[in-house]
C-alpha atoms as a PDB file:
ATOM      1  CA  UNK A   1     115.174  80.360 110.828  1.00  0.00           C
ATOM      2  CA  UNK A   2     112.729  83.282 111.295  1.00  0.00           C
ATOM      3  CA  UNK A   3     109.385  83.217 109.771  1.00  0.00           C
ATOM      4  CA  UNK A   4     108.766  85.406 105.817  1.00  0.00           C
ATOM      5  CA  UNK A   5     106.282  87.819 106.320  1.00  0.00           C
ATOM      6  CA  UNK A   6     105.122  85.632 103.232  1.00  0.00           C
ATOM      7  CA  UNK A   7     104.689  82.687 105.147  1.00  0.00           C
ATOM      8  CA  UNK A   8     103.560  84.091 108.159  1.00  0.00           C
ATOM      9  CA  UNK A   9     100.445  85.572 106.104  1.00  0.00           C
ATOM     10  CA  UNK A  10      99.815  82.512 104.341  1.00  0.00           C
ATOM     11  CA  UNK A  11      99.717  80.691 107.742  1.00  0.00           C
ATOM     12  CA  UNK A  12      97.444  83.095 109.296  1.00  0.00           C
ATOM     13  CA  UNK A  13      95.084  83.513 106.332  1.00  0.00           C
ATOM     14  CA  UNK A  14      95.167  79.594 106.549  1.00  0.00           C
ATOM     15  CA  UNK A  15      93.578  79.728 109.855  1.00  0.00           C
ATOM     16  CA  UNK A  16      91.295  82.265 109.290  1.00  0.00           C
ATOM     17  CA  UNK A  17      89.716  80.342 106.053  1.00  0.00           C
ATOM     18  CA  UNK A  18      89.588  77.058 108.462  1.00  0.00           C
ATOM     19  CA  UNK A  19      87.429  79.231 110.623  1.00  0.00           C
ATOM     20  CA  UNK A  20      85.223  80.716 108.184  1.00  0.00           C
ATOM     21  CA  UNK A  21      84.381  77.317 106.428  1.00  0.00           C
ATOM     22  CA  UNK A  22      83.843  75.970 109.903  1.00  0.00           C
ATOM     23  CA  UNK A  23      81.189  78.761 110.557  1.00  0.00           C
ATOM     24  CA  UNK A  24      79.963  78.900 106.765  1.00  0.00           C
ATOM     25  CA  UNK A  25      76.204  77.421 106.218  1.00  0.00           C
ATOM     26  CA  UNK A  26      75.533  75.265 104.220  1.00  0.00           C
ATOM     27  CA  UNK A  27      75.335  75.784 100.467  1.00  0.00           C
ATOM     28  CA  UNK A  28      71.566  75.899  99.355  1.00  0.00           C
ATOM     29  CA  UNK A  29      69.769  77.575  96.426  1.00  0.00           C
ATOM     30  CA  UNK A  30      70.595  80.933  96.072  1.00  0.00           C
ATOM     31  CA  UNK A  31      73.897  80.794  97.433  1.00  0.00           C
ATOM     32  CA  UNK A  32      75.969  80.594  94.193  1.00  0.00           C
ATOM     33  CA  UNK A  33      78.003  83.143  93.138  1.00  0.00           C
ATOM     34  CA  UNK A  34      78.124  85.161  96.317  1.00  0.00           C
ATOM     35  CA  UNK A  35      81.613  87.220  96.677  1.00  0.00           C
ATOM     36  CA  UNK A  36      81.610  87.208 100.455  1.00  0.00           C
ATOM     37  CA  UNK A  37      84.651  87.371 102.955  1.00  0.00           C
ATOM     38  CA  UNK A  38      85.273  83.533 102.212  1.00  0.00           C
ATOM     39  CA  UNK A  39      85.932  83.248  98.769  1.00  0.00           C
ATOM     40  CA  UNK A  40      87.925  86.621  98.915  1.00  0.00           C
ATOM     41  CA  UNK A  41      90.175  85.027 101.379  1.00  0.00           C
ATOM     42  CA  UNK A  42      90.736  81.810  99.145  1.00  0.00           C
ATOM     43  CA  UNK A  43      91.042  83.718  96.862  1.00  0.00           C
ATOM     44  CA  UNK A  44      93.683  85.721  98.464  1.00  0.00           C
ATOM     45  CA  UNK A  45      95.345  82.698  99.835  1.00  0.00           C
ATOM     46  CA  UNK A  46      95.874  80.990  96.185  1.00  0.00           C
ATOM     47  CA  UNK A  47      97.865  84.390  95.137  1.00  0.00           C
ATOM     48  CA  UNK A  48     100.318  83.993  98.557  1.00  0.00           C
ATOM     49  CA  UNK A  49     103.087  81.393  97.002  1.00  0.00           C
ATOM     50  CA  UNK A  50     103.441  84.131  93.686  1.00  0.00           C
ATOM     51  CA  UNK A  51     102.503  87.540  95.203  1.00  0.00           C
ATOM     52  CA  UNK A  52     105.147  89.753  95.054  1.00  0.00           C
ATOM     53  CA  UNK A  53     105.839  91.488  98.358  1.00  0.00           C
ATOM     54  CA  UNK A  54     104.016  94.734  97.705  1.00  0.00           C
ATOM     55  CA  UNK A  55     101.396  92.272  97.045  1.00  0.00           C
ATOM     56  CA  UNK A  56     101.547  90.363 100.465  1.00  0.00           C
ATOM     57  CA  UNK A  57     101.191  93.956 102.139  1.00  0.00           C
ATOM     58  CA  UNK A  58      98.304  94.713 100.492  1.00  0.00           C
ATOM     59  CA  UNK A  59      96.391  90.961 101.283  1.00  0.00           C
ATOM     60  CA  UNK A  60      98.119  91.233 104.977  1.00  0.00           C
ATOM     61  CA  UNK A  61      96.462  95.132 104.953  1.00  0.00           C
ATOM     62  CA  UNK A  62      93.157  93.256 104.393  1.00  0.00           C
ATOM     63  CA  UNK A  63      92.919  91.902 107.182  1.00  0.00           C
ATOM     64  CA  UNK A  64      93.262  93.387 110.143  1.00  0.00           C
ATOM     65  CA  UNK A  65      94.369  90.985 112.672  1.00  0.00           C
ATOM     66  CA  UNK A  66      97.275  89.637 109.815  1.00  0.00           C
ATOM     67  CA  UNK A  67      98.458  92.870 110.050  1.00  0.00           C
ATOM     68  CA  UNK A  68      98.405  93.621 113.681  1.00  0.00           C
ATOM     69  CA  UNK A  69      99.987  90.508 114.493  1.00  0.00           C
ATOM     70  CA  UNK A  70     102.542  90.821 111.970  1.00  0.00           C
ATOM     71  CA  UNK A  71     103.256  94.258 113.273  1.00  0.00           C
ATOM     72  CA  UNK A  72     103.527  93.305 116.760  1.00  0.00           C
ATOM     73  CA  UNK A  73     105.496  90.138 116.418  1.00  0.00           C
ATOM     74  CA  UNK A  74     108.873  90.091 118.760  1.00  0.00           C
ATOM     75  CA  UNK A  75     107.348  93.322 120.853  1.00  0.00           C
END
């Protein structure tokens, strides 16, 4: 059965959070609160399994290698 755009995003943005942690420093004073790429793509992530499919565009749109692998799957 082929991959959902759906799950094919959620996979992706899966790896790319696994990444980011990896590279993330360590939390220290100062740190809290911060709205950087990270918590935007959890955030992101934890809308996947709901979002409606306009919705997946738009968090697939986001990010740029989603999209251009999405785009360019089967070519």
């Amino acid at each position: 059965m082929a991959e959902t755009k759906k799950e094919f995003v959620a996979r992706r943005l899966d790896e790319v959070i696994r990444e980011w942690e990896a590279d993330a420093p360590a939390g220290g004073p100062g740190s809290e609160g911060s709205e950087g790429p990270l918590v935007t793509a959890q955030r992101h992530r934890a809308e996947i399994d709901t979002a409606t499919d306009t919705r997946i565009d738009e968090i697939a749109d986001a990010y740029p290698q989603i999209a251009q692998a999405w785009s360019s799957r089967g070519a």
